[in-house]
N, C-alpha and C. Protein backbone atom coordinates (compact mmCIF):
# COMPACT_ATOMS: atom_id res chain seq x y z
N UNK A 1 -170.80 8.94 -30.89
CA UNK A 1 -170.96 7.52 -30.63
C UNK A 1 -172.29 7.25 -29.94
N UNK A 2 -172.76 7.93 -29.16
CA UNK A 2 -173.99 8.45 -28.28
C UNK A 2 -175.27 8.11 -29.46
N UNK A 3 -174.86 8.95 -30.19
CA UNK A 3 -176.11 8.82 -31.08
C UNK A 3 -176.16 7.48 -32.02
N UNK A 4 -174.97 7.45 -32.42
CA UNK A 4 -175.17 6.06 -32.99
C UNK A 4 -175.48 4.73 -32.14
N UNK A 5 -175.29 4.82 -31.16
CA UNK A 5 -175.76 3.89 -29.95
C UNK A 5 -177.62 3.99 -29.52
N UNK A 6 -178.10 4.98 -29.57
CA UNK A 6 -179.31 5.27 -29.65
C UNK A 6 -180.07 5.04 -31.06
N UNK A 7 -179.24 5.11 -32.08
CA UNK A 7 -179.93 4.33 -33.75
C UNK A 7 -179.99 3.44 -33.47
N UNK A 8 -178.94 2.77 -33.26
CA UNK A 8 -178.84 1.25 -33.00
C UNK A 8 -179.86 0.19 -31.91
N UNK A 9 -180.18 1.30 -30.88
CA UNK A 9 -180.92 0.79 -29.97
C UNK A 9 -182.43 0.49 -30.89
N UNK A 10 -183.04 1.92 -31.46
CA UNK A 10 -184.18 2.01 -31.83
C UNK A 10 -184.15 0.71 -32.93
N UNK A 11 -183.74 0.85 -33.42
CA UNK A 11 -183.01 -0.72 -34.28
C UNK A 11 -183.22 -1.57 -34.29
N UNK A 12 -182.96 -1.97 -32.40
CA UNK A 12 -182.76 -3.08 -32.54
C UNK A 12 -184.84 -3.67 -31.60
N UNK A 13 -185.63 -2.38 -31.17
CA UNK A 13 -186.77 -2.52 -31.07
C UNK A 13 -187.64 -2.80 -32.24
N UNK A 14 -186.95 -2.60 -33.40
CA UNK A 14 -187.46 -2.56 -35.06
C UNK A 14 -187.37 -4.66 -35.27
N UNK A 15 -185.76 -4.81 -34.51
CA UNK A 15 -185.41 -6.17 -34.58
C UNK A 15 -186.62 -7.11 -33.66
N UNK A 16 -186.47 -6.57 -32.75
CA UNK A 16 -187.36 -7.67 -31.35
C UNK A 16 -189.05 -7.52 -32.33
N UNK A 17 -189.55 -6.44 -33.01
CA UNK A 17 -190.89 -6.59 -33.64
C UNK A 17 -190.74 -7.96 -34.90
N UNK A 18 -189.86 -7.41 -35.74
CA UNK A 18 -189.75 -8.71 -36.86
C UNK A 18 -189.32 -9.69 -36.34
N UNK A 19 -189.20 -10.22 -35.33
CA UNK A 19 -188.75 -11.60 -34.50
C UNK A 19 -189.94 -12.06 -34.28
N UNK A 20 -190.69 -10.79 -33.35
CA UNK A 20 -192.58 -11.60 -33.26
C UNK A 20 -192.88 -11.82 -34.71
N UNK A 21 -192.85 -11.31 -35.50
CA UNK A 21 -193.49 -11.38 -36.86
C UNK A 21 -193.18 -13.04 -37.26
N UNK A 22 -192.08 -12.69 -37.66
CA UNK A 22 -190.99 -14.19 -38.23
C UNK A 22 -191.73 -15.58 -37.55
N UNK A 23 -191.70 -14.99 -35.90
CA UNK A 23 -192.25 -16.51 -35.37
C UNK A 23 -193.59 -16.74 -35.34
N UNK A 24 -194.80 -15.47 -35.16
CA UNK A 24 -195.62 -15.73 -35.73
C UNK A 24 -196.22 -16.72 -36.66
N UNK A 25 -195.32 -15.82 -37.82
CA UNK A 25 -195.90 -16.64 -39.48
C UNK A 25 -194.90 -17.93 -39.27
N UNK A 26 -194.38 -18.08 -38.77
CA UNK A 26 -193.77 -19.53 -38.33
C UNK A 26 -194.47 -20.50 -37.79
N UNK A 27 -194.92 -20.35 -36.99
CA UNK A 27 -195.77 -21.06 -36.10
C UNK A 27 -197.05 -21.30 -36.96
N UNK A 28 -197.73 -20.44 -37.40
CA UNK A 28 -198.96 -20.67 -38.48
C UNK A 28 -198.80 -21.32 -39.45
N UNK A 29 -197.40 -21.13 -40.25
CA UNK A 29 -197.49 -21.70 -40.88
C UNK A 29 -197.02 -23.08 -40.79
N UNK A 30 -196.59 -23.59 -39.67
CA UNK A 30 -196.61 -25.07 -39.39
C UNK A 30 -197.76 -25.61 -38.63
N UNK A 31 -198.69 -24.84 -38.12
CA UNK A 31 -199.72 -25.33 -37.91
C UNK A 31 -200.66 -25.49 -38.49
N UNK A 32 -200.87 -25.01 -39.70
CA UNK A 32 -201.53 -25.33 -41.18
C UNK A 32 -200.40 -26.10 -41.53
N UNK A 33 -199.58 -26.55 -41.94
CA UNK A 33 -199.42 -27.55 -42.91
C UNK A 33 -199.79 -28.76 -41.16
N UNK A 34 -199.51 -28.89 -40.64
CA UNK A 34 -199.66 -30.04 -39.62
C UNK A 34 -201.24 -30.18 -39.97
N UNK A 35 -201.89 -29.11 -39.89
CA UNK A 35 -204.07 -29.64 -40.25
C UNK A 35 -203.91 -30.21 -41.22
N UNK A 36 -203.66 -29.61 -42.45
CA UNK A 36 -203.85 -29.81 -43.31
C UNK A 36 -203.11 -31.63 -44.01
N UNK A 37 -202.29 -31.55 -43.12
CA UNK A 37 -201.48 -33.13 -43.45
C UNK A 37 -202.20 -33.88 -42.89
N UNK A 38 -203.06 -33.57 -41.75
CA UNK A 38 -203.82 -34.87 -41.59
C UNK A 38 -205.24 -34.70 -40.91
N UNK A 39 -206.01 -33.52 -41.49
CA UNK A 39 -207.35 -33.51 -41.78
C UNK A 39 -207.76 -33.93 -43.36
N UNK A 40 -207.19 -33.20 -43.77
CA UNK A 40 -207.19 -33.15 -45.12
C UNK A 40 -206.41 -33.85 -46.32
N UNK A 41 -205.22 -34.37 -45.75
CA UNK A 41 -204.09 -35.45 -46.31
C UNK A 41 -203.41 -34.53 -47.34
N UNK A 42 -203.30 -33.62 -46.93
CA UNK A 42 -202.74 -32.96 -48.30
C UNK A 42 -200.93 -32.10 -47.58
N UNK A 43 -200.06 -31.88 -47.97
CA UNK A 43 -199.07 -30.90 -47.64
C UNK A 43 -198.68 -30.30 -48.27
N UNK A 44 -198.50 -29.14 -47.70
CA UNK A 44 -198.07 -28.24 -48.42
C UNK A 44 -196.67 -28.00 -49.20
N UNK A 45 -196.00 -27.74 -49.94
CA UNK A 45 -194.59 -28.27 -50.49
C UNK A 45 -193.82 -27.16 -49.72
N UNK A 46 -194.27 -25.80 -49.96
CA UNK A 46 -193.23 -24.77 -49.52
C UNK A 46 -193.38 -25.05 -47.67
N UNK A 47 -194.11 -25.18 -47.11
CA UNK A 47 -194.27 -24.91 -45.75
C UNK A 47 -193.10 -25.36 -44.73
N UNK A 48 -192.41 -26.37 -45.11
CA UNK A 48 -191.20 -26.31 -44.29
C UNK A 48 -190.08 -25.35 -44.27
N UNK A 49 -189.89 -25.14 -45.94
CA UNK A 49 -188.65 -24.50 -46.34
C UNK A 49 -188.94 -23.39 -46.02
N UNK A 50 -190.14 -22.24 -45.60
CA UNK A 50 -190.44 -21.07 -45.26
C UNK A 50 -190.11 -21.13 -44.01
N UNK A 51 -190.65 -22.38 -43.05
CA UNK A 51 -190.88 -22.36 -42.06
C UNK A 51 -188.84 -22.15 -41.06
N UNK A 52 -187.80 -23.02 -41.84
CA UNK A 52 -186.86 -23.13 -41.79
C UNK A 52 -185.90 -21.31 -42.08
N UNK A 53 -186.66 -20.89 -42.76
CA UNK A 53 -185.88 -19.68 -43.41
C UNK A 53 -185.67 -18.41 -42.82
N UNK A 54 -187.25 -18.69 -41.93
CA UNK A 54 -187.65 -17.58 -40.79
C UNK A 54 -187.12 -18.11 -39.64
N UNK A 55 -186.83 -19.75 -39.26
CA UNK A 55 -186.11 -19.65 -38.16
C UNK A 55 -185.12 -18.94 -38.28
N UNK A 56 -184.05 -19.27 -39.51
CA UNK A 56 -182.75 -19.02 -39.50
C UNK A 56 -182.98 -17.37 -39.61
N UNK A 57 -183.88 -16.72 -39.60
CA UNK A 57 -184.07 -15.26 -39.80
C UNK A 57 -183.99 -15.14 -38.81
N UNK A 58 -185.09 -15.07 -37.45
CA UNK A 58 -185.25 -14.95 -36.19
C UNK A 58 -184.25 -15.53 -35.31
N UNK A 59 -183.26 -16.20 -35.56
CA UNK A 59 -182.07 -16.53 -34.61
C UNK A 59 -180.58 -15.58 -35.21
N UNK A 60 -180.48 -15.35 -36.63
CA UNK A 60 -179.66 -14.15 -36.44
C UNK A 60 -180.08 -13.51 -36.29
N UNK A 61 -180.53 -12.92 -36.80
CA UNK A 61 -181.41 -11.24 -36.16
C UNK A 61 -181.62 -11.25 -34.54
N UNK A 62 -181.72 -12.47 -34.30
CA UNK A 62 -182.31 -12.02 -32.36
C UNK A 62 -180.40 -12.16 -32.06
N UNK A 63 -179.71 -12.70 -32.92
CA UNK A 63 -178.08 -12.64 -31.87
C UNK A 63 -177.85 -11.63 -31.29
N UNK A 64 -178.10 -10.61 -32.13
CA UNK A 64 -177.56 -8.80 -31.38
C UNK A 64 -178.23 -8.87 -30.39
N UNK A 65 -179.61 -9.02 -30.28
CA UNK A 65 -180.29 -9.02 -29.52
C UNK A 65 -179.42 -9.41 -27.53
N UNK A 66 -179.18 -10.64 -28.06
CA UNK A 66 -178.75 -11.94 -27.26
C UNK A 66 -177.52 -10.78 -26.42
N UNK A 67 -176.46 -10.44 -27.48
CA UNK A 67 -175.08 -10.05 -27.28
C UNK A 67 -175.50 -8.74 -26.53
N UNK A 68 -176.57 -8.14 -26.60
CA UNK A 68 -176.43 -6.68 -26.11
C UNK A 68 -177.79 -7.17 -24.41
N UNK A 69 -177.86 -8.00 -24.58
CA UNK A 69 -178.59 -8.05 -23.09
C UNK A 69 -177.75 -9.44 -22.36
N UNK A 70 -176.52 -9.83 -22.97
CA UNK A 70 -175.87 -10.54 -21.78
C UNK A 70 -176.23 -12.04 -21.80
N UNK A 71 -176.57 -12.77 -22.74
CA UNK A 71 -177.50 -13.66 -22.72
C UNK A 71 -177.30 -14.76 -23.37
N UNK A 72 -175.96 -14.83 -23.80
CA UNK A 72 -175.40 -15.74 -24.58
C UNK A 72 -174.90 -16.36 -23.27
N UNK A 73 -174.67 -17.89 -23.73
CA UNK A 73 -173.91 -19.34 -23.26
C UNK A 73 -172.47 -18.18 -22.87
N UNK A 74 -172.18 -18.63 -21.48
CA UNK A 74 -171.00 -18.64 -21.31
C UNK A 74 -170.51 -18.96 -19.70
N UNK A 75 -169.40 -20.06 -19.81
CA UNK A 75 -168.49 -20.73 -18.63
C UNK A 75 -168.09 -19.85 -17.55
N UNK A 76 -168.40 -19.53 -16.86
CA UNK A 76 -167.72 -18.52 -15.92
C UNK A 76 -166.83 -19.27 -14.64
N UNK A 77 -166.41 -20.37 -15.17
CA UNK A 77 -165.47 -20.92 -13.84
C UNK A 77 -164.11 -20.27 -13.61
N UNK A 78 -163.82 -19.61 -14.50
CA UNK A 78 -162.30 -19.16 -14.93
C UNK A 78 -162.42 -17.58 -13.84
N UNK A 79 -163.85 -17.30 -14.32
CA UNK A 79 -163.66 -15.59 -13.47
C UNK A 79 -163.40 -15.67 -12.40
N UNK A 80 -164.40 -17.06 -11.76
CA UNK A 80 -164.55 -16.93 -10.01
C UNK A 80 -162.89 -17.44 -9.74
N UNK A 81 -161.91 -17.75 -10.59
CA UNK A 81 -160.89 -17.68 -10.05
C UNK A 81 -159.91 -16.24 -10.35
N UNK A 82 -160.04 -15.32 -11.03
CA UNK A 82 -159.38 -14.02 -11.44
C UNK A 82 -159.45 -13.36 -10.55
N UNK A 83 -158.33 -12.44 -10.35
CA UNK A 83 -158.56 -11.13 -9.60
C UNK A 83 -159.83 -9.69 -10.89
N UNK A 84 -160.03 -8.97 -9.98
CA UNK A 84 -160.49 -8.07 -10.41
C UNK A 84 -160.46 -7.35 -12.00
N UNK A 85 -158.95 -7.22 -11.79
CA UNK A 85 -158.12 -6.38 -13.15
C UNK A 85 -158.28 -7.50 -13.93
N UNK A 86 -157.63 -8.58 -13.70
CA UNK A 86 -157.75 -9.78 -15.01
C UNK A 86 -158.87 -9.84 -15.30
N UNK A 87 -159.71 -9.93 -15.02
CA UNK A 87 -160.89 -10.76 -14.82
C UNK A 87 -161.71 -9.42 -16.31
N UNK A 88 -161.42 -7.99 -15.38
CA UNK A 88 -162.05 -7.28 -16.91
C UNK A 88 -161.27 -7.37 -17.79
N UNK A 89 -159.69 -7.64 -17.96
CA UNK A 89 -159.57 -7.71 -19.30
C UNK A 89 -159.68 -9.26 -20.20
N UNK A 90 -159.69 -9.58 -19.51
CA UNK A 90 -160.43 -11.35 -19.93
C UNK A 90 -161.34 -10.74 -20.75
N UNK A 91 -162.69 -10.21 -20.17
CA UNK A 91 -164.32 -10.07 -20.84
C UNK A 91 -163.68 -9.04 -22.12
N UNK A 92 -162.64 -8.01 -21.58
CA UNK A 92 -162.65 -6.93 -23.16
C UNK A 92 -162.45 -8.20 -23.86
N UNK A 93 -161.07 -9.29 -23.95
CA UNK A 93 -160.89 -10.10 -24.68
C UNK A 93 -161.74 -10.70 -25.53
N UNK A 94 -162.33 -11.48 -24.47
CA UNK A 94 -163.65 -12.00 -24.98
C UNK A 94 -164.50 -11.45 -26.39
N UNK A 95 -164.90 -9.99 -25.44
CA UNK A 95 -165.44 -9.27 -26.44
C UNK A 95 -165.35 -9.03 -28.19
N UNK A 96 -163.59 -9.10 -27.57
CA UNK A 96 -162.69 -8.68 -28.99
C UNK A 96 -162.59 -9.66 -29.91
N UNK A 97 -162.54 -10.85 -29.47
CA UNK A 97 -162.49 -12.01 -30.39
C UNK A 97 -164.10 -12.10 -30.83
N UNK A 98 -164.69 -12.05 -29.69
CA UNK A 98 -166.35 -12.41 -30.74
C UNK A 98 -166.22 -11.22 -31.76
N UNK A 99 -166.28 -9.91 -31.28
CA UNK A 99 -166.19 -9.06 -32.44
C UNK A 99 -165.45 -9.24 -33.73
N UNK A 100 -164.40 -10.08 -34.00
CA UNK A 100 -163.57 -10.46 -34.92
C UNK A 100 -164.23 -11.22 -35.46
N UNK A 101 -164.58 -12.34 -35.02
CA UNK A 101 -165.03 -13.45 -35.40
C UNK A 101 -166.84 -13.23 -36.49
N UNK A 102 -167.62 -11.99 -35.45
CA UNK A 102 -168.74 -11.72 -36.24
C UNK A 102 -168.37 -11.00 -37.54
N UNK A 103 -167.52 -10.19 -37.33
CA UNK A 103 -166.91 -9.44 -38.53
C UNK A 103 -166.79 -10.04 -39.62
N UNK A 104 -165.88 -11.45 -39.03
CA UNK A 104 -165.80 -12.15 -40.51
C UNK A 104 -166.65 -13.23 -41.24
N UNK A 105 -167.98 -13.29 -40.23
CA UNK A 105 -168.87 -13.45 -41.00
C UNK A 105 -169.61 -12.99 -41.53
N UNK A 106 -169.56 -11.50 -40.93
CA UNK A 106 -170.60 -10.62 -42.01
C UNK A 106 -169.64 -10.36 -43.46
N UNK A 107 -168.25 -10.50 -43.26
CA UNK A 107 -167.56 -10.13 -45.03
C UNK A 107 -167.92 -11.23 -45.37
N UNK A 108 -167.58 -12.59 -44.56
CA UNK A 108 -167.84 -13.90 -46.12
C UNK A 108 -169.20 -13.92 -46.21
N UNK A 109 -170.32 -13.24 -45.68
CA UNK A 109 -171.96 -13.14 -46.29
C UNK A 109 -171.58 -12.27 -47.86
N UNK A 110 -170.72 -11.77 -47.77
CA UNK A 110 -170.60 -11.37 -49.06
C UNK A 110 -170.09 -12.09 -50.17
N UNK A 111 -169.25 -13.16 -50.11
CA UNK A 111 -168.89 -13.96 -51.27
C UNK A 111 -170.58 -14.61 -51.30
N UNK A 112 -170.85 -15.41 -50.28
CA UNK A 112 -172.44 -16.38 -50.52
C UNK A 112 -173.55 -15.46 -51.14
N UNK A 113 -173.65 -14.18 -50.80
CA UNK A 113 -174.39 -13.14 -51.66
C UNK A 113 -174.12 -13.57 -52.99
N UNK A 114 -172.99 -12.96 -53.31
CA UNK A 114 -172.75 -12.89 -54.80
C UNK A 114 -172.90 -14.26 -55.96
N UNK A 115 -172.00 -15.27 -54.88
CA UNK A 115 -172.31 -16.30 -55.43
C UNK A 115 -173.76 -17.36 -55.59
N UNK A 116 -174.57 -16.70 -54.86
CA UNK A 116 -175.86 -17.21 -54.94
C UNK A 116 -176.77 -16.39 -55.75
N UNK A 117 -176.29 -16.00 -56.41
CA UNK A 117 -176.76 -14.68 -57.86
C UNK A 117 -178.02 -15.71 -58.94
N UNK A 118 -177.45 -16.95 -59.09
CA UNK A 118 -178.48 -17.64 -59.80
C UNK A 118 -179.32 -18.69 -59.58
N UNK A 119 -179.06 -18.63 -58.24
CA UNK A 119 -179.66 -19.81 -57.31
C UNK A 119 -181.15 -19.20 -57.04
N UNK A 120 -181.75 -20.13 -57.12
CA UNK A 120 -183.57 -20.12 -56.50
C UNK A 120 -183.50 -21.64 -55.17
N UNK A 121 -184.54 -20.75 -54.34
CA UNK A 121 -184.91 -21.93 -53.16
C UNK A 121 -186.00 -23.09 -54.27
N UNK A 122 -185.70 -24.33 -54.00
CA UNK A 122 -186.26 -25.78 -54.60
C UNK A 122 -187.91 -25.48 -54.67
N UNK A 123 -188.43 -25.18 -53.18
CA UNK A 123 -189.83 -25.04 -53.34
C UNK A 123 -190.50 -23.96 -53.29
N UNK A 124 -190.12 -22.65 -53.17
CA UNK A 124 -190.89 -21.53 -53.33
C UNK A 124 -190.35 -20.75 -54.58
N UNK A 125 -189.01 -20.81 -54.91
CA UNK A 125 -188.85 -20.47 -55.77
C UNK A 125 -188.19 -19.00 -55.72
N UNK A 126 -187.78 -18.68 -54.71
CA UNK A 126 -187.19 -18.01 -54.28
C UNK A 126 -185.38 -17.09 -54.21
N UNK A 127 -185.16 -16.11 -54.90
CA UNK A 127 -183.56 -15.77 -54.93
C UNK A 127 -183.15 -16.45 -53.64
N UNK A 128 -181.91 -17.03 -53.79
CA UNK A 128 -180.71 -17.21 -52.27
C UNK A 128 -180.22 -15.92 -51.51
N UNK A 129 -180.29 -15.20 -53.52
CA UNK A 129 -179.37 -14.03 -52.48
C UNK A 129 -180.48 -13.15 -51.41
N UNK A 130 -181.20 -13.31 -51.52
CA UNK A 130 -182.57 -12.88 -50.27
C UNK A 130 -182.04 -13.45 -48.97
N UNK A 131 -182.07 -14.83 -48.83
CA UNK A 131 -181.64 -15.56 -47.67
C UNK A 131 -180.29 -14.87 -47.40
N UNK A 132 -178.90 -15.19 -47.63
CA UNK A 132 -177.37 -15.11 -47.55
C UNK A 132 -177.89 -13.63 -47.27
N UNK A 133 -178.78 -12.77 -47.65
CA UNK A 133 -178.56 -11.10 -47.24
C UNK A 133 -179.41 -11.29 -45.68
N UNK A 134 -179.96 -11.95 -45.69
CA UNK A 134 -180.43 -12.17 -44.53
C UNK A 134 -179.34 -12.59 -43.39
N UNK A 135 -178.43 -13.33 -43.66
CA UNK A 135 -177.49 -13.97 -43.02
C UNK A 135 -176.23 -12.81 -42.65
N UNK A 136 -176.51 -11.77 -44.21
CA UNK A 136 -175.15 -10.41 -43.79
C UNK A 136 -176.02 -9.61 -43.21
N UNK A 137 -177.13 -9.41 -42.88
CA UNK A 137 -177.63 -8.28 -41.82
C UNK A 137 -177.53 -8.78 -40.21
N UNK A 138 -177.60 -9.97 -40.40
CA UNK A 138 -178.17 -10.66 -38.75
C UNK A 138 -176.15 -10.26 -37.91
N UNK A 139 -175.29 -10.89 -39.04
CA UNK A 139 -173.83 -10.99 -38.30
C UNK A 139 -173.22 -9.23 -38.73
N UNK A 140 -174.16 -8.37 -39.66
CA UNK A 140 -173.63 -7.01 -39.12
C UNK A 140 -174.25 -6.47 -38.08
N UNK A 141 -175.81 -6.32 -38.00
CA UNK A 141 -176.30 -6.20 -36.54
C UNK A 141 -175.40 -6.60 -35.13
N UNK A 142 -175.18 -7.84 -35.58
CA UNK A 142 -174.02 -8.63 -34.48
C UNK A 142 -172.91 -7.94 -33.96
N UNK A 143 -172.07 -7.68 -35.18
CA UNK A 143 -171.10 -7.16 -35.04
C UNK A 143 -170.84 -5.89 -34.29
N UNK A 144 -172.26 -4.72 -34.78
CA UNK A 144 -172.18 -4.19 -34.02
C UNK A 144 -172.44 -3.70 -32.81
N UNK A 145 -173.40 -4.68 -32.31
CA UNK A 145 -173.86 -5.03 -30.83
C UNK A 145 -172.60 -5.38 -29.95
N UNK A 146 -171.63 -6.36 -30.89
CA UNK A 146 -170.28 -6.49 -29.95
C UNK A 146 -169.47 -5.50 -29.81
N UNK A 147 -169.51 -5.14 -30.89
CA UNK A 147 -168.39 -3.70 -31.06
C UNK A 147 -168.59 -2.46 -29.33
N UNK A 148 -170.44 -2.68 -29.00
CA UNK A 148 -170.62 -1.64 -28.08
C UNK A 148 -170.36 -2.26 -26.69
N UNK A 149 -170.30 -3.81 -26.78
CA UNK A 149 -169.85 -4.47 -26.01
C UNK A 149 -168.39 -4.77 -25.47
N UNK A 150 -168.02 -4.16 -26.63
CA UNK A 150 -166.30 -4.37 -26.53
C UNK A 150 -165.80 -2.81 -26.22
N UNK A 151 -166.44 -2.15 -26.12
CA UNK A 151 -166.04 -0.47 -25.52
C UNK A 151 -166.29 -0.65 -24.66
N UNK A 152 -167.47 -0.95 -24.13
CA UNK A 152 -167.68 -1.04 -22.53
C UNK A 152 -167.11 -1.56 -22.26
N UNK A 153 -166.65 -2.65 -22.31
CA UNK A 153 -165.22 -3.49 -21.69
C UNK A 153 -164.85 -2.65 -21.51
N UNK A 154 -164.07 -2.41 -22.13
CA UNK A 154 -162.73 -1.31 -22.02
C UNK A 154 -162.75 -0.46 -21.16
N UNK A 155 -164.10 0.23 -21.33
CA UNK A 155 -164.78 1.56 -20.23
C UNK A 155 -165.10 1.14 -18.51
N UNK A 156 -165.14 -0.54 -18.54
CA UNK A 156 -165.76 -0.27 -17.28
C UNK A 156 -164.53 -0.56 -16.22
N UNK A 157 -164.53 -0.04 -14.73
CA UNK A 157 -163.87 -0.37 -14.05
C UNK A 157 -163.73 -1.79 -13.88
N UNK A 158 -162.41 -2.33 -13.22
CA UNK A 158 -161.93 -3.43 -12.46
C UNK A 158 -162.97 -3.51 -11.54
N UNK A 159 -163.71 -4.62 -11.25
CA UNK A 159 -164.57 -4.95 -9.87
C UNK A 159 -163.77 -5.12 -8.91
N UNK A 160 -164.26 -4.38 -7.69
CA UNK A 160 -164.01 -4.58 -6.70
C UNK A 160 -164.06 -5.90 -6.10
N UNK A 161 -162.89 -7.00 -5.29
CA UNK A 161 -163.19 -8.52 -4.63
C UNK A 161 -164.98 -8.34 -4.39
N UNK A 162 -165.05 -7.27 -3.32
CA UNK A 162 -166.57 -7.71 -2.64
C UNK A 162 -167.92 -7.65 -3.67
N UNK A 163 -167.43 -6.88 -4.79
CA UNK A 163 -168.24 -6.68 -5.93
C UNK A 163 -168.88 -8.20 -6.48
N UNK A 164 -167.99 -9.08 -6.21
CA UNK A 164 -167.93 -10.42 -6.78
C UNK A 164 -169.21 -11.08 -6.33
């Protein structure tokens, strides 16, 4: 498990590089079509829909990210009332349902795969199934960022009150 936790890590330094990349050519490329719309009066047709494609790239792909450094949205009024013991199996909970929940969006990336077999993007011209595979890597990455999140649950002790 050790080692697969260490793939995964190197992984996910592979992930945080194509995130700079993604937003990079994101950013450029809305800052050329913005010159170009009004130095030049001209726009570009693809430049949004690229610009849109790499967001949606760079926000799944950064989720694992998110899930494995703690960093996601979440209410904590409920803990500061738990004892210790509840309180960790609350978070395994937690854990366990996001893990479910990513799971089953990385299987239904597989019906939108398949079914986007003859689909092209409007302005670049582009397969879907490129995008939707984009969408089943970001929620398997996910998945298994929670998965290591949801062992540690399990693994870590009850906090101590003063721990709090």
């Amino acid at each position: 498990m050790e080692t697969f936790r260490g793939f995964f890590t190197r992984l996910q330094l592979w992930s945080r590089r194509l995130i700079g990349v993604c937003m990079m050519v994101m950013m450029t490329v809305i800052f050329v079509q913005t010159a170009t719309r009004y130095l030049v009066f001209y726009s570009i047709p693809w430049s949004e829909e690229l610009s849109r494609y790499l967001y949606v790239a760079l926000t799944l792909i950064g989720l694992n990210l998110a899930i494995t450094s703690k960093q996601l949205v979440r209410i904590d009024i409920i803990d500061a009332h738990l004892g210790p013991s509840a309180e960790k199996w609350l978070n395994a909970f937690r854990n366990g349902a996001a893990l479910v929940i990513t799971a089953v969006f990385f299987y239904s990336s597989f019906g939108m795969i398949s079914g986007s077999a003859y689909q092209t993007s409007p302005a670049m011209g582009i397969s879907m199934q490129i995008m939707y595979s984009v969408l089943g890597a970001g929620f398997l990455l996910s998945a298994v960022a929670q998965l290591f999140e949801f062992i540690d649950a399990l693994k870590a002790p009850a906090k101590k009150p003063e721990d709090k």
